[in-house]
C-alpha atoms as a PDB file:
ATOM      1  CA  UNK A   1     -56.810 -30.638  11.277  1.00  0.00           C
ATOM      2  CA  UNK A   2     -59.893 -30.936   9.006  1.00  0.00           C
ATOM      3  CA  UNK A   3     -61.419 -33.906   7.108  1.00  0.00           C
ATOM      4  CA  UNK A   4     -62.006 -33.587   3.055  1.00  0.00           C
ATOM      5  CA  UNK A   5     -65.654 -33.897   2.320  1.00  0.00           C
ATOM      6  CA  UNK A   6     -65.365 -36.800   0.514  1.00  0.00           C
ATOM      7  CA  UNK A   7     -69.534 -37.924   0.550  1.00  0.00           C
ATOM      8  CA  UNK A   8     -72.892 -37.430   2.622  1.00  0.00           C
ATOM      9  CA  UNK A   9     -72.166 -40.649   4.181  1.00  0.00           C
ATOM     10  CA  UNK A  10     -68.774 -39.709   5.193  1.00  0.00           C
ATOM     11  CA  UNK A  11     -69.683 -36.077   6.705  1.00  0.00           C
ATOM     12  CA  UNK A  12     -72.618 -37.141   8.538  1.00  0.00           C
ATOM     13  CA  UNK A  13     -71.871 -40.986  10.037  1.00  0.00           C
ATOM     14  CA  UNK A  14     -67.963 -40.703   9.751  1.00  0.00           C
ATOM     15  CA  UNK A  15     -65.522 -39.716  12.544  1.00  0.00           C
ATOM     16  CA  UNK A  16     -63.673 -36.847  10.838  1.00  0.00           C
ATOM     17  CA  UNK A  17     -63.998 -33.261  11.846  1.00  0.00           C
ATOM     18  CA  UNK A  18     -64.615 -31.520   8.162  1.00  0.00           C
ATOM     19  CA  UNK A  19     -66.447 -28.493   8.701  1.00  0.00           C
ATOM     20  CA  UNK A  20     -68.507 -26.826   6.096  1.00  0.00           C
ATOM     21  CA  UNK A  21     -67.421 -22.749   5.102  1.00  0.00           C
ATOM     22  CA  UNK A  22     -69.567 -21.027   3.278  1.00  0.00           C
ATOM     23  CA  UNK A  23     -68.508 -19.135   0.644  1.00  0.00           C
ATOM     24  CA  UNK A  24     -66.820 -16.575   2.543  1.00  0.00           C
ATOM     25  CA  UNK A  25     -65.310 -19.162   4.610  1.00  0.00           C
ATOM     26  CA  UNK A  26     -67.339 -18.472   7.432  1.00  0.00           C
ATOM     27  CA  UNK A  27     -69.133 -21.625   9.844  1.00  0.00           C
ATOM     28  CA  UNK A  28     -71.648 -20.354  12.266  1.00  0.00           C
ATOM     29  CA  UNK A  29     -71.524 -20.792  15.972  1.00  0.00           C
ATOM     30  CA  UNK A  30     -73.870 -20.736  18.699  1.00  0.00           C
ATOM     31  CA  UNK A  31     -72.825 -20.495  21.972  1.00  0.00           C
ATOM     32  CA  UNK A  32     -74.559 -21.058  25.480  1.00  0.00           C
ATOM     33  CA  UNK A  33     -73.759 -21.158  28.828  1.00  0.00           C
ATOM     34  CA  UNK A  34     -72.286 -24.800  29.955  1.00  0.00           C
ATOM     35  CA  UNK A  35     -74.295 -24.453  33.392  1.00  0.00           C
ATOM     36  CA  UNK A  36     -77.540 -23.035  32.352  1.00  0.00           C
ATOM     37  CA  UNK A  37     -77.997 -23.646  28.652  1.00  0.00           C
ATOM     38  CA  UNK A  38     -78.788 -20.202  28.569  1.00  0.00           C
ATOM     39  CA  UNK A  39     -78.029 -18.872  24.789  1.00  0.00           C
ATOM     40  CA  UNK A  40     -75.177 -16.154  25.248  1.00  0.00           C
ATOM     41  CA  UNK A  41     -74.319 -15.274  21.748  1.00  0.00           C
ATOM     42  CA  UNK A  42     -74.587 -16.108  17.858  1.00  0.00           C
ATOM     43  CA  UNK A  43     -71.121 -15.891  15.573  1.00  0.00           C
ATOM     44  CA  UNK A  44     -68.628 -16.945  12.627  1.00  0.00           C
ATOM     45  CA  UNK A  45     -65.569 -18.811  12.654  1.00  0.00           C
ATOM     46  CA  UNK A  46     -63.018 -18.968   9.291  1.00  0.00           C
ATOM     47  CA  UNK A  47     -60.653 -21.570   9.820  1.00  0.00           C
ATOM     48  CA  UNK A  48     -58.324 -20.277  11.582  1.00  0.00           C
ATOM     49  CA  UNK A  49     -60.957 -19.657  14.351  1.00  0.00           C
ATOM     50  CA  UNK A  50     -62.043 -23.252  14.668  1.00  0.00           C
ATOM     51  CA  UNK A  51     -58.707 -23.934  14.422  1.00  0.00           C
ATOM     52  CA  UNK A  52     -57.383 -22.202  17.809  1.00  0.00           C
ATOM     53  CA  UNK A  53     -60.483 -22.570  19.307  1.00  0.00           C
ATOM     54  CA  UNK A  54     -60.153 -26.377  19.086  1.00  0.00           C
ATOM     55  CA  UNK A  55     -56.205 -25.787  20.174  1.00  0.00           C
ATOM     56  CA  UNK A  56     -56.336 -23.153  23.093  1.00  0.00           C
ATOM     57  CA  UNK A  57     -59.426 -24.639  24.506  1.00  0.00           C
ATOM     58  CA  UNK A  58     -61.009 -20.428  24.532  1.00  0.00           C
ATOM     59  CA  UNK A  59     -63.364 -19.490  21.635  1.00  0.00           C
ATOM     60  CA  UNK A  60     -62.352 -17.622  18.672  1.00  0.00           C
ATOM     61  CA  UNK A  61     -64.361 -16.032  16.490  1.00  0.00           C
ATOM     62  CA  UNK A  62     -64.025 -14.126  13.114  1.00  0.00           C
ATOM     63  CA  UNK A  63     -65.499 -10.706  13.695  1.00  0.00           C
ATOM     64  CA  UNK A  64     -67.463 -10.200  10.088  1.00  0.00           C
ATOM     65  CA  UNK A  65     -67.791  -6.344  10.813  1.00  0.00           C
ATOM     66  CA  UNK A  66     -63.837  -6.027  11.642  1.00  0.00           C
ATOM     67  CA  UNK A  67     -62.745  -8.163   9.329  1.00  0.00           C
ATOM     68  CA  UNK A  68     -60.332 -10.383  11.523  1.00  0.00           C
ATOM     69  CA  UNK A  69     -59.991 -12.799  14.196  1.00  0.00           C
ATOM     70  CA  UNK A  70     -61.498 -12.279  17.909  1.00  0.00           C
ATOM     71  CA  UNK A  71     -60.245 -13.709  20.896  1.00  0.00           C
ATOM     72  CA  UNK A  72     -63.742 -13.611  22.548  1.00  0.00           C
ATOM     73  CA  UNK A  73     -62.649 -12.173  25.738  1.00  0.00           C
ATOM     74  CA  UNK A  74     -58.915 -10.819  25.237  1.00  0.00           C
ATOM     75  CA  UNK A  75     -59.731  -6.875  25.677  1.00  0.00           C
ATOM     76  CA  UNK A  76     -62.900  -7.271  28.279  1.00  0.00           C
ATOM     77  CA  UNK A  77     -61.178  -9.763  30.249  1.00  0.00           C
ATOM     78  CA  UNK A  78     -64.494 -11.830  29.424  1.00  0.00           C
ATOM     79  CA  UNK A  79     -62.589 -14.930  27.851  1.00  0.00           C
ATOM     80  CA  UNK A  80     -65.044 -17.881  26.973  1.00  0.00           C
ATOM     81  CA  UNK A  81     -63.501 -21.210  28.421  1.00  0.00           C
ATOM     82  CA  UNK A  82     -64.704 -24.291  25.774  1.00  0.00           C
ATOM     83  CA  UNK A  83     -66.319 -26.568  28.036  1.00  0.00           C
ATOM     84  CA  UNK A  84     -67.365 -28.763  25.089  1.00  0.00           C
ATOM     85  CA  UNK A  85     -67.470 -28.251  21.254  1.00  0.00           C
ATOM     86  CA  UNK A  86     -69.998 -29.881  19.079  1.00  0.00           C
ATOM     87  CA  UNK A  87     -70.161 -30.180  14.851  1.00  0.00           C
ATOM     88  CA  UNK A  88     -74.377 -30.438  13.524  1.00  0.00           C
ATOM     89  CA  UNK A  89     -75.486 -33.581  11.426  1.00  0.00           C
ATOM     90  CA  UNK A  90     -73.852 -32.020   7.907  1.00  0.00           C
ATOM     91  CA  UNK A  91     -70.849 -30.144   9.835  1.00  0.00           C
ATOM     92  CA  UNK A  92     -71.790 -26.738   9.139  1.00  0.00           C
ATOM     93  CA  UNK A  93     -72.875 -25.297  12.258  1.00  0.00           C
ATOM     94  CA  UNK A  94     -70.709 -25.222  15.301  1.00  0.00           C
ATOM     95  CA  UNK A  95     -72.103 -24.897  19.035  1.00  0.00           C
ATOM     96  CA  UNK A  96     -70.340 -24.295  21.754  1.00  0.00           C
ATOM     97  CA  UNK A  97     -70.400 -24.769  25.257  1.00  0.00           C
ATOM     98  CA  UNK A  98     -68.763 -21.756  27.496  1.00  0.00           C
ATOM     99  CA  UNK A  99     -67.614 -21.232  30.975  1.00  0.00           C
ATOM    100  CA  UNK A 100     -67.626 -17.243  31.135  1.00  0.00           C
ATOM    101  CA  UNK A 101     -65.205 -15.829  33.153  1.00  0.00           C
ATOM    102  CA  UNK A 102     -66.767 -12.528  34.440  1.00  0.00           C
ATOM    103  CA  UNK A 103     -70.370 -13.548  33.795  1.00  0.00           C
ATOM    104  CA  UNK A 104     -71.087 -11.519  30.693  1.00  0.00           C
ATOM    105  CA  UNK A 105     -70.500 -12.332  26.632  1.00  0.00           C
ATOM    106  CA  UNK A 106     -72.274  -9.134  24.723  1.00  0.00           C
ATOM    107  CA  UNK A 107     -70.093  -6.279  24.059  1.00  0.00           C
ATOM    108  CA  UNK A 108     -73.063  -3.884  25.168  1.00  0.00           C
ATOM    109  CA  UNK A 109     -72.692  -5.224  29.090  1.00  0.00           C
ATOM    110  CA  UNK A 110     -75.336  -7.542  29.129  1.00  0.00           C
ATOM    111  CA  UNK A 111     -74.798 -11.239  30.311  1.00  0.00           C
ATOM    112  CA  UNK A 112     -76.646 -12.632  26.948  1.00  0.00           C
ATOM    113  CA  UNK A 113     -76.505 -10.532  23.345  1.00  0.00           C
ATOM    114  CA  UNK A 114     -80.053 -12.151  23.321  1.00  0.00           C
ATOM    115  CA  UNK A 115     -81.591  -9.836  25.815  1.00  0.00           C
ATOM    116  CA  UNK A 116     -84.352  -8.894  23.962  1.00  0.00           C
ATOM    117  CA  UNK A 117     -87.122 -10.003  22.538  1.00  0.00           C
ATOM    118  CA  UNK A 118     -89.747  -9.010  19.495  1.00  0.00           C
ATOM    119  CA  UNK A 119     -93.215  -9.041  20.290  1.00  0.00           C
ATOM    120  CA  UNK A 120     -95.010 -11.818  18.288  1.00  0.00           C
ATOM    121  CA  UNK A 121     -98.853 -10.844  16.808  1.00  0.00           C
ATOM    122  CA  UNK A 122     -98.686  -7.794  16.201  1.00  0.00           C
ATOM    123  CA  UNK A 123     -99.528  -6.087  12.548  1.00  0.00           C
ATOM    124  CA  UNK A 124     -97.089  -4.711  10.435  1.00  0.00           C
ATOM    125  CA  UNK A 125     -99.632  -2.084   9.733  1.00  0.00           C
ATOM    126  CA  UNK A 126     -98.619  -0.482  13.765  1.00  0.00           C
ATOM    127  CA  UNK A 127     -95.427   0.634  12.567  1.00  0.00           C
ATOM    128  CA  UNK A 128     -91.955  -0.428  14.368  1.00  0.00           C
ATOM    129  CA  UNK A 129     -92.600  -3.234  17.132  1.00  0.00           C
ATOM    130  CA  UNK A 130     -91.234  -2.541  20.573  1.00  0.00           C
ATOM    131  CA  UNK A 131     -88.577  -4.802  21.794  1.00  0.00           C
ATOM    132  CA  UNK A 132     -89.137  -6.072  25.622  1.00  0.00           C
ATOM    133  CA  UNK A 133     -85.667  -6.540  28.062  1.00  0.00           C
ATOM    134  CA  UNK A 134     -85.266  -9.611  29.441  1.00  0.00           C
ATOM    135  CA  UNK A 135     -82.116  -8.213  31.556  1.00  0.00           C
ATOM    136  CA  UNK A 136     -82.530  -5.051  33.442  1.00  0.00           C
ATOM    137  CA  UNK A 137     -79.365  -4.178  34.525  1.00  0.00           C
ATOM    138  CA  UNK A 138     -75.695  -4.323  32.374  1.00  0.00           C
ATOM    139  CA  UNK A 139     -72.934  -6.714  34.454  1.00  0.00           C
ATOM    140  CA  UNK A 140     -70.141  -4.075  33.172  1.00  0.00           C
ATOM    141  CA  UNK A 141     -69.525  -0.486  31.898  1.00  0.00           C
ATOM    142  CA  UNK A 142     -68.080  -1.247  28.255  1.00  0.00           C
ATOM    143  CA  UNK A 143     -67.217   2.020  27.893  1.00  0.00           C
ATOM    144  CA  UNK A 144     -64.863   1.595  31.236  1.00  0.00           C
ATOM    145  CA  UNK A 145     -64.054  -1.957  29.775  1.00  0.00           C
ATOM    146  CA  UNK A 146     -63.644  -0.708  25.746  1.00  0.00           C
ATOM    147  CA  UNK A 147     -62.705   2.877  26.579  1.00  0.00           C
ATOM    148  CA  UNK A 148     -61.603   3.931  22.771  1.00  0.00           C
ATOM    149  CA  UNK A 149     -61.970   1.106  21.105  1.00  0.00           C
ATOM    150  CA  UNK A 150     -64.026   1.147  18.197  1.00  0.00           C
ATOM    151  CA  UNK A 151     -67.256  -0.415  18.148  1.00  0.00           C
ATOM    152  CA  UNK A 152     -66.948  -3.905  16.779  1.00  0.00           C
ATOM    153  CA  UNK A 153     -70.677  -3.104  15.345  1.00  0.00           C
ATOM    154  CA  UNK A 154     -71.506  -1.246  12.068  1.00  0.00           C
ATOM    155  CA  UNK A 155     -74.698   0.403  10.819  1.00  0.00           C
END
């Protein structure tokens, strides 16, 4: 399914999908709403990822804290419909545009894993900043969604 990586020229003006790993085999991928634009997540494919993602048309991800492959949606019920799939200049980025089915793509209930955002100005010298919500209420329960499963996050 992928191109070699023959030259520059080849990667960035050629017509061959030949993604870029790094050296855990991991490509990064945005992904954002197809409707709004609206930035819903940030994540790693290996391979295999891009791979069904490309063939199934719903995005895959490789969950670096479980150490395996994620059907983004297949527990939750919150399954991420490809609307389109685009490679960067140099093929080592991957973005991703999503229907959502269910409205929400963090694992914490919000709509957007980006709901928050860090105060800019401030001195270091105040101690830990104060984050500001940008979405006030959760659009599910993950702990009635999750129930036991472990949390995909570590510390």
């Amino acid at each position: 399914m992928f191109g070699s990586r023959d030259s520059i020229e080849q990667v960035e003006e050629g017509n061959e999908l030949a993604p870029k790993f790094d050296d855990n085999g991991l490509i990064p991928v945005v992904t954002t709403d197809m409707t709004s634009g609206e930035l819903l997540m940030m994540g790693y494919m290996n391979a295999e990822a891009l791979t069904k993602t490309v063939e199934t048309g719903e995005a895959h991800y490789w969950s670096r804290s479980r150490e395996c492959l994620w059907h983004k949606g297949a527990t939750s019920g919150l399954v991420q419909k490809v609307v389109e799939m685009r490679i960067d200049d140099d093929q080592d980025t991957v973005w991703l545009r999503v229907d959502v089915a269910g409205g929400a793509s963090c694992h914490v209930g919000y709509r957007s894993c980006f709901y928050r955002s860090v105060p800019i100005g401030k001195p270091s010298s105040e101690g830990p900043l104060t984050l500001t919500y940008h979405e006030s209420e959760k659009v599910f329960d993950p702990e009635e969604v999750y129930g036991d499963a472990p949390n995909p996050t570590k510390l």
